[in-house]
Protein backbone atom coordinates (compact mmCIF):
# COMPACT_ATOMS: atom_id res chain seq x y z
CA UNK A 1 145.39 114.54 134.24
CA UNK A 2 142.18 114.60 136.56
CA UNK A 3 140.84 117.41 134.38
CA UNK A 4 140.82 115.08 131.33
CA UNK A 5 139.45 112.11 132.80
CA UNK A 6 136.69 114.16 134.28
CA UNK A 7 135.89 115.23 130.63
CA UNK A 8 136.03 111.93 129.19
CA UNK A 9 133.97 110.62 132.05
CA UNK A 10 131.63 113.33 131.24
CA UNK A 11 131.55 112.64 127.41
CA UNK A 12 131.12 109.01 127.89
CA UNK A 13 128.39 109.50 130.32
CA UNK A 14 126.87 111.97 127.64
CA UNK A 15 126.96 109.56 124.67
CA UNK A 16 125.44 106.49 127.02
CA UNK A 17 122.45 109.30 128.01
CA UNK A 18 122.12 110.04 124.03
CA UNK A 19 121.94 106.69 122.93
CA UNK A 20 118.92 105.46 125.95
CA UNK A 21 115.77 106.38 125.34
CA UNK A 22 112.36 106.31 126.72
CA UNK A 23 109.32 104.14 125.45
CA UNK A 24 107.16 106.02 123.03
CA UNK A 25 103.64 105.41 122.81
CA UNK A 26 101.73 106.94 119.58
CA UNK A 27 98.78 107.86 118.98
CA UNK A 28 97.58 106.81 115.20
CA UNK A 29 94.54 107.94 113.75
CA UNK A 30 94.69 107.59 109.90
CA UNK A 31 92.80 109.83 107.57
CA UNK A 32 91.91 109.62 103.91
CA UNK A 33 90.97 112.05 100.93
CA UNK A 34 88.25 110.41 98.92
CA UNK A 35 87.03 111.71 95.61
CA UNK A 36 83.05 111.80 96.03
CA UNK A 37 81.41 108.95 94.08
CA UNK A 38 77.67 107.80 94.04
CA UNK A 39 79.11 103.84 94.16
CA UNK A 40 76.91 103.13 97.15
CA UNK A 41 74.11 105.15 96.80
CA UNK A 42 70.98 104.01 98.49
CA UNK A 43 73.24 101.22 100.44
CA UNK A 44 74.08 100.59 103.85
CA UNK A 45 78.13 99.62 104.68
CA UNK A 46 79.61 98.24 108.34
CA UNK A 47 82.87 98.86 108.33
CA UNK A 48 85.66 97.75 110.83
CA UNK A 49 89.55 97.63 111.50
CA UNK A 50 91.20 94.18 113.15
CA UNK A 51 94.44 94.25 114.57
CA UNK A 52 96.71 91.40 113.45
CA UNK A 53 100.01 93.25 114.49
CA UNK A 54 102.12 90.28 116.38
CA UNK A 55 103.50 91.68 119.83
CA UNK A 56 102.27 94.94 121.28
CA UNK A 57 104.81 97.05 120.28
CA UNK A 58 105.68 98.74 116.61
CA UNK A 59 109.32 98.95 116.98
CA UNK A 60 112.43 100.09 118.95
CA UNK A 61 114.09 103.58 118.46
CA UNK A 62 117.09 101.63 118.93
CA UNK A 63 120.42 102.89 121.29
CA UNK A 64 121.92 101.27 123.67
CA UNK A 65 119.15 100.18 126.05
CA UNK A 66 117.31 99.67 123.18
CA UNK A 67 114.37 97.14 124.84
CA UNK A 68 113.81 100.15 126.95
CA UNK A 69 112.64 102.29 123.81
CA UNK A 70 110.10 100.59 122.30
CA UNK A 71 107.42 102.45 120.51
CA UNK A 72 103.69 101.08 121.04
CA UNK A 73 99.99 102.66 120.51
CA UNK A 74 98.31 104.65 122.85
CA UNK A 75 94.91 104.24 121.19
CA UNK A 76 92.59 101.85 119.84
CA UNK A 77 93.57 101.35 116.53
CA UNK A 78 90.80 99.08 115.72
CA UNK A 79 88.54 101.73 116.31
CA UNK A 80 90.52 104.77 114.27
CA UNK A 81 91.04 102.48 111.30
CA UNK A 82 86.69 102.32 111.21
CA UNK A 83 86.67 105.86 111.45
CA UNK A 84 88.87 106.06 108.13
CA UNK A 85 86.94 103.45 106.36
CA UNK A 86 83.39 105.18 107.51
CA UNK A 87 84.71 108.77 106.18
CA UNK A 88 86.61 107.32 102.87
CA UNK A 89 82.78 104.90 102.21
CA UNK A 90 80.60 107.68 102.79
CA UNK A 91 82.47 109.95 100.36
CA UNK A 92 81.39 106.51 98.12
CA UNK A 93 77.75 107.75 99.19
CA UNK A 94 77.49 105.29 101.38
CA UNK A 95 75.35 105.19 104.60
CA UNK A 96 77.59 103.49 107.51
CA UNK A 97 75.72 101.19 110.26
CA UNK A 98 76.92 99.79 113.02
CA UNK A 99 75.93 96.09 112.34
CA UNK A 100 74.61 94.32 109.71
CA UNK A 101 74.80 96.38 106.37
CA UNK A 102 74.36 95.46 102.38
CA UNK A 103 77.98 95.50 102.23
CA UNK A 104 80.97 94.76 104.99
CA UNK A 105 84.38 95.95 104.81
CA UNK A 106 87.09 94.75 106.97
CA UNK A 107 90.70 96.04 107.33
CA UNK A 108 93.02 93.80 108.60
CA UNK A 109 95.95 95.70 109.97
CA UNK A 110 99.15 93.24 109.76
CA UNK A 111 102.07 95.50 110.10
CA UNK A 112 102.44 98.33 111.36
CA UNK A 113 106.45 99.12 112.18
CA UNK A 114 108.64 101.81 113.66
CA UNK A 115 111.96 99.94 114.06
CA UNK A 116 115.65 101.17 113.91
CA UNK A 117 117.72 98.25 112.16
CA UNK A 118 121.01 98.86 114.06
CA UNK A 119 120.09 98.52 117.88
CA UNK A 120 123.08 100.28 118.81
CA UNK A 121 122.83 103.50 116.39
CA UNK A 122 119.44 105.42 116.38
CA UNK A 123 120.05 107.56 112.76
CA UNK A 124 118.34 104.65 111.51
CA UNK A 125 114.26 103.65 111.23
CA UNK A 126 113.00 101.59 108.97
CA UNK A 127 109.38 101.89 108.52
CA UNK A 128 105.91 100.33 107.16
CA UNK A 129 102.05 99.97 107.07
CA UNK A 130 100.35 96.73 105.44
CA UNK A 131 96.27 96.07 105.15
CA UNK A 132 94.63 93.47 103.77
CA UNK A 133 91.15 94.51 102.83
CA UNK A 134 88.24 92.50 102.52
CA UNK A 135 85.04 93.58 101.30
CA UNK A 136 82.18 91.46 101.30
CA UNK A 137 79.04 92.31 98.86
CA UNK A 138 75.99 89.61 97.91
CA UNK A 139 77.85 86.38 98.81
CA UNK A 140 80.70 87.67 96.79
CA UNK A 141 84.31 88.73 98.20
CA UNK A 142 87.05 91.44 96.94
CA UNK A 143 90.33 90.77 98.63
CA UNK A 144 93.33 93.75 98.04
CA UNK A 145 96.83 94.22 100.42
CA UNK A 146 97.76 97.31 100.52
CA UNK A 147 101.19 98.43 101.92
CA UNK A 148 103.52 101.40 102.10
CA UNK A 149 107.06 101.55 104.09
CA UNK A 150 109.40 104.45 104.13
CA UNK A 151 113.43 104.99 105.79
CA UNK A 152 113.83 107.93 107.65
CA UNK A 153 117.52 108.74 108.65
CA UNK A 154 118.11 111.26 111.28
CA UNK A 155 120.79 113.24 112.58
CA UNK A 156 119.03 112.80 116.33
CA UNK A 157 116.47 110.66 117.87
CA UNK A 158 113.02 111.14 116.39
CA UNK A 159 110.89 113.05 119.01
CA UNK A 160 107.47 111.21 119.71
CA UNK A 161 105.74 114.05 117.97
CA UNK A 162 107.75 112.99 114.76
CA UNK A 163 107.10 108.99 115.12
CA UNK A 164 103.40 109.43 115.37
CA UNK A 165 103.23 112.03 112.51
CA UNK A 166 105.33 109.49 110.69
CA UNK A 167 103.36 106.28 111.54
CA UNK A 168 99.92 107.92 110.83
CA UNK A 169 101.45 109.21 107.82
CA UNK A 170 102.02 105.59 106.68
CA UNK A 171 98.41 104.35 107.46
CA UNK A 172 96.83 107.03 106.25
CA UNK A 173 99.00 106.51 102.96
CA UNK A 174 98.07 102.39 103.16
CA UNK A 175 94.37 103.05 103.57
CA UNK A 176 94.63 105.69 100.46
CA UNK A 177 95.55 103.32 98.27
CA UNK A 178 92.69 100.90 98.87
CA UNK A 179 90.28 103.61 98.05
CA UNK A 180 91.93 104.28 94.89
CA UNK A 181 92.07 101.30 93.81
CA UNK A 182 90.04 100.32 90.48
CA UNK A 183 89.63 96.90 90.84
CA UNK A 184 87.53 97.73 94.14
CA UNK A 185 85.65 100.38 93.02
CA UNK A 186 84.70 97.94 89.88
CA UNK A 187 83.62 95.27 92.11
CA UNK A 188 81.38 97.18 93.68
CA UNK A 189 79.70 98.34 90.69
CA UNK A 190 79.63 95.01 89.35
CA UNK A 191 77.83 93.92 92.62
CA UNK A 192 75.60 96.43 94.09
């Protein structure tokens, strides 16, 4: 009889240990693949990310303590999301500055979520990346959201490698999509 309450001590103990986890903090730099273009050729383009995420976190892996596994950024994400927009604009032939510029381009990032739905089961994480873009040319303005969310389902908790490679995944997906859309690759034609 002590034998199996030792082992269901020891299982229950196990299960508690499975379902606690750690807080994760990410690094997220996004990347994009433009197509070159000659849109801004002989123009100058300041480009910038804003943070409008509410809360500094991105999410909870869930489990048991799950307010104890929140995952949050380790980097400046303001910063990284520039460093997209610069690359992805100067495939546009571009020439980024640091102030000023003949045309400004801000990303406003307003979600950006690693979150398990069921706080008690950790299989679960649903997940998402919105923008809204504005891009300012002559006095005149191009507004575009851009968004992309995914579900991952696991058999074990994510590792921290795994959330980051997923979250920069779904910026670098969001930030895509603004650079291939038509409607802002028209406007600037229209206006430069």
């Amino acid at each position: 009889m002590k034998k199996l309450a030792a082992v269901l001590v020891t299982g229950f103990a196990v299960m508690l240990g499975a379902c606690a986890h750690s807080p994760v903090q990410v690094v997220v730099k996004p990347q994009v693949q433009v197509a070159p273009d000659n849109i801004g050729s002989g123009y100058t383009v300041y480009a910038r990310g804003v943070n409008q995420l509410a809360g500094g976190g991105l999410g909870s892996l869930g489990g048991i303590y799950a307010d104890s596994s929140n995952v949050s950024l380790g980097n400046d994400i303001e910063q990284a999301m520039a460093v997209a927009l610069y690359q992805g604009l100067e495939a546009w032939s571009f020439e980024g500055v640091q102030t000023g510029g003949d045309v400004q381009v801000v990303a406003n990032l307003t979600n950006l979520s690693y979150d398990s739905p069921n706080r008690l089961y950790t299989t679960k994480v649903d997940s998402g990346a919105s923008i809204q873009l504005q891009v300012s040319v002559k006095g005149a303005t191009f507004y575009g959201n851009y968004s992309t969310s995914g579900k991952d389902r696991n058999l074990i908790k994510p590792s921290r490698e795994e959330v980051e490679a997923n979250l920069n995944q779904l910026l670098s997906a969001t930030l895509q999509r603004a650079f291939e859309d038509e409607k802002l690759k028209s406007f600037l034609r229209q206006h430069l």
